[in-house]
C-alpha atoms as a PDB file:
ATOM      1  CA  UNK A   1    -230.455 141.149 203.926  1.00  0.00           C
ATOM      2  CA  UNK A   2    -233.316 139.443 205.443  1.00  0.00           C
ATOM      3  CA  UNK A   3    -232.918 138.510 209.450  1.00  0.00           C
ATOM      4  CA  UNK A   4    -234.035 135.415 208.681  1.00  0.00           C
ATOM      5  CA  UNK A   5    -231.643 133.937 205.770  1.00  0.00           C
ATOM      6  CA  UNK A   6    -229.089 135.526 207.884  1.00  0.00           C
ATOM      7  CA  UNK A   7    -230.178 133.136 211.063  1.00  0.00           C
ATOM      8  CA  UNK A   8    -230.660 130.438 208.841  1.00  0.00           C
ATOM      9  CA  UNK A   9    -227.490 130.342 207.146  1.00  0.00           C
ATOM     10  CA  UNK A  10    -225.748 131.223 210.658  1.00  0.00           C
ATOM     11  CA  UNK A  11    -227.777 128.184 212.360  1.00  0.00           C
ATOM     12  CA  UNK A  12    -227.420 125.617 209.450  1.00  0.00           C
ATOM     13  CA  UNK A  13    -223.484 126.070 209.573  1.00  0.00           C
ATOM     14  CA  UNK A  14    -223.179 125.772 213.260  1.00  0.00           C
ATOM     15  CA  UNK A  15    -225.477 122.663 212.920  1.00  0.00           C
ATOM     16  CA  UNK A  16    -223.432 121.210 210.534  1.00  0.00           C
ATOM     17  CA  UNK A  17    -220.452 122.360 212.736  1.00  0.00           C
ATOM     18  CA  UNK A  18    -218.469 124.268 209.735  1.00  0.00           C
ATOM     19  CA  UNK A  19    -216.459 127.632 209.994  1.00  0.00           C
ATOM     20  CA  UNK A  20    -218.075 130.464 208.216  1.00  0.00           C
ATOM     21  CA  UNK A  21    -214.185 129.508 205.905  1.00  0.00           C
ATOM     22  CA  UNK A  22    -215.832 126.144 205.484  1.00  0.00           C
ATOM     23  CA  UNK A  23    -219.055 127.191 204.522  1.00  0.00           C
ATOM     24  CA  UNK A  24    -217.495 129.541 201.868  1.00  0.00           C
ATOM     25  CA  UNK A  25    -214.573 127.364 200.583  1.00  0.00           C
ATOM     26  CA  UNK A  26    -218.052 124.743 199.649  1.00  0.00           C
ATOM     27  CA  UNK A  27    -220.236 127.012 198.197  1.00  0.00           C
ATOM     28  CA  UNK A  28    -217.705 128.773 196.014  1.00  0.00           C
ATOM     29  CA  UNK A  29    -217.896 132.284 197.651  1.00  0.00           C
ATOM     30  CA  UNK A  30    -215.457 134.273 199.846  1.00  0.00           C
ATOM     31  CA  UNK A  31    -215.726 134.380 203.472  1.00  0.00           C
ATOM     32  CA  UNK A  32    -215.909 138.275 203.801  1.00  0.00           C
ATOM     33  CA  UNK A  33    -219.415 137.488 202.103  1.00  0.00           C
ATOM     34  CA  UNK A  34    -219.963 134.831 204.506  1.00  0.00           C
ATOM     35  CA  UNK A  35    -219.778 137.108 207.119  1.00  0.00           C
ATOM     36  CA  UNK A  36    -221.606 139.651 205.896  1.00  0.00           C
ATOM     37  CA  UNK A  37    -224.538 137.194 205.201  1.00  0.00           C
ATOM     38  CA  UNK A  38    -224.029 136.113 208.781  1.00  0.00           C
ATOM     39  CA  UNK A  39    -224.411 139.608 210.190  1.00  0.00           C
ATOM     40  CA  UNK A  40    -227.256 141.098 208.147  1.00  0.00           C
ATOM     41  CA  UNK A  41    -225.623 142.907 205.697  1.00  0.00           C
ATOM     42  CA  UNK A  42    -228.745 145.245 204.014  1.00  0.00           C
ATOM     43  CA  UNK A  43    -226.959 144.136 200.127  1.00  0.00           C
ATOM     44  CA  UNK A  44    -226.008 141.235 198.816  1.00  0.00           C
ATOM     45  CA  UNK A  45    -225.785 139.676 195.564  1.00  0.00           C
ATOM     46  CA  UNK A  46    -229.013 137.785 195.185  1.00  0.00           C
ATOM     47  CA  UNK A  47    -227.153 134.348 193.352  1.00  0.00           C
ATOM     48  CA  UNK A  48    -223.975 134.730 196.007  1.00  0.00           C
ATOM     49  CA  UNK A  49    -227.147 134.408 198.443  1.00  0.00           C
ATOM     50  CA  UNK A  50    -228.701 131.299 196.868  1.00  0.00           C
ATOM     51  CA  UNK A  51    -225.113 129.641 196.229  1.00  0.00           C
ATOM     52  CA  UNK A  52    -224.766 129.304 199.888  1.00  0.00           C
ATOM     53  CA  UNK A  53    -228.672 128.760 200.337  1.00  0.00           C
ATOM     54  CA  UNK A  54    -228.397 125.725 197.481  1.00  0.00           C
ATOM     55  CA  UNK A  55    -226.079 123.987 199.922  1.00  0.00           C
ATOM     56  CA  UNK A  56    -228.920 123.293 202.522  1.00  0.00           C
ATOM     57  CA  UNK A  57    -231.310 122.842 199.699  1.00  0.00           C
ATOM     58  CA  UNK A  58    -233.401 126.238 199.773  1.00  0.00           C
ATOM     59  CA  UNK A  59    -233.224 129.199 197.560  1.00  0.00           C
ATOM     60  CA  UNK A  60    -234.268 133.169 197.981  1.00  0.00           C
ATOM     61  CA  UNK A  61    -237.797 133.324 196.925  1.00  0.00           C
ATOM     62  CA  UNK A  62    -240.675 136.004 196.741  1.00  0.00           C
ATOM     63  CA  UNK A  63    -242.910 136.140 200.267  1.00  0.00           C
ATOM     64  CA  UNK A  64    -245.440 138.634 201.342  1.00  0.00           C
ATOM     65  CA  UNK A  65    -244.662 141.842 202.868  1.00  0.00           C
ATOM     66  CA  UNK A  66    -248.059 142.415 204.021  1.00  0.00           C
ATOM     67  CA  UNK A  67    -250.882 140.236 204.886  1.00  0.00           C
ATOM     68  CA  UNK A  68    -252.794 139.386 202.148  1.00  0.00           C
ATOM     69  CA  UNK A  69    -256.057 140.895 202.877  1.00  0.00           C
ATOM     70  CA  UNK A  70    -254.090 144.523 202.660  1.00  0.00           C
ATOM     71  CA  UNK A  71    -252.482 143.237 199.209  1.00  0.00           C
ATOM     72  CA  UNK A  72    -255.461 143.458 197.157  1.00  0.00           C
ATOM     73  CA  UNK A  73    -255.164 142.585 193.585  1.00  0.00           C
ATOM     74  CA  UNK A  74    -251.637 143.791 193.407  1.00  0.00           C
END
């Protein structure tokens, strides 16, 4: 998973000063995936991922991997 939903998720809880439990128990997944989210983990359901995005109103979405001058017309 992405570094930076992973620091987002991580920072939003603590901002909103809930557990990673918490954080689960509201967005209707278990806290083993909360803590993989937290730490990183390289595969991860895509809607478990937005379920817990959803709660701080964003979702996964496509972005660039390369500038867009290298992209082309891809």
């Amino acid at each position: 998973m992405n570094r930076a939903v992973s620091s987002f998720v991580k920072a939003r809880r603590k901002r909103l000063k809930l557990t990673q439990r918490d954080l689960a128990d509201r967005a209707g997944v278990g806290l083993r995936f909360i803590r993989e989210l937290e730490q990183g983990k390289a595969t991860l359901r895509c809607d478990k991922v937005n379920q817990v995005l959803a709660l701080f109103g964003h979702c996964l979405g496509p972005i660039p991997a390369l500038p867009q001058e290298e992209v082309g017309d891809a």
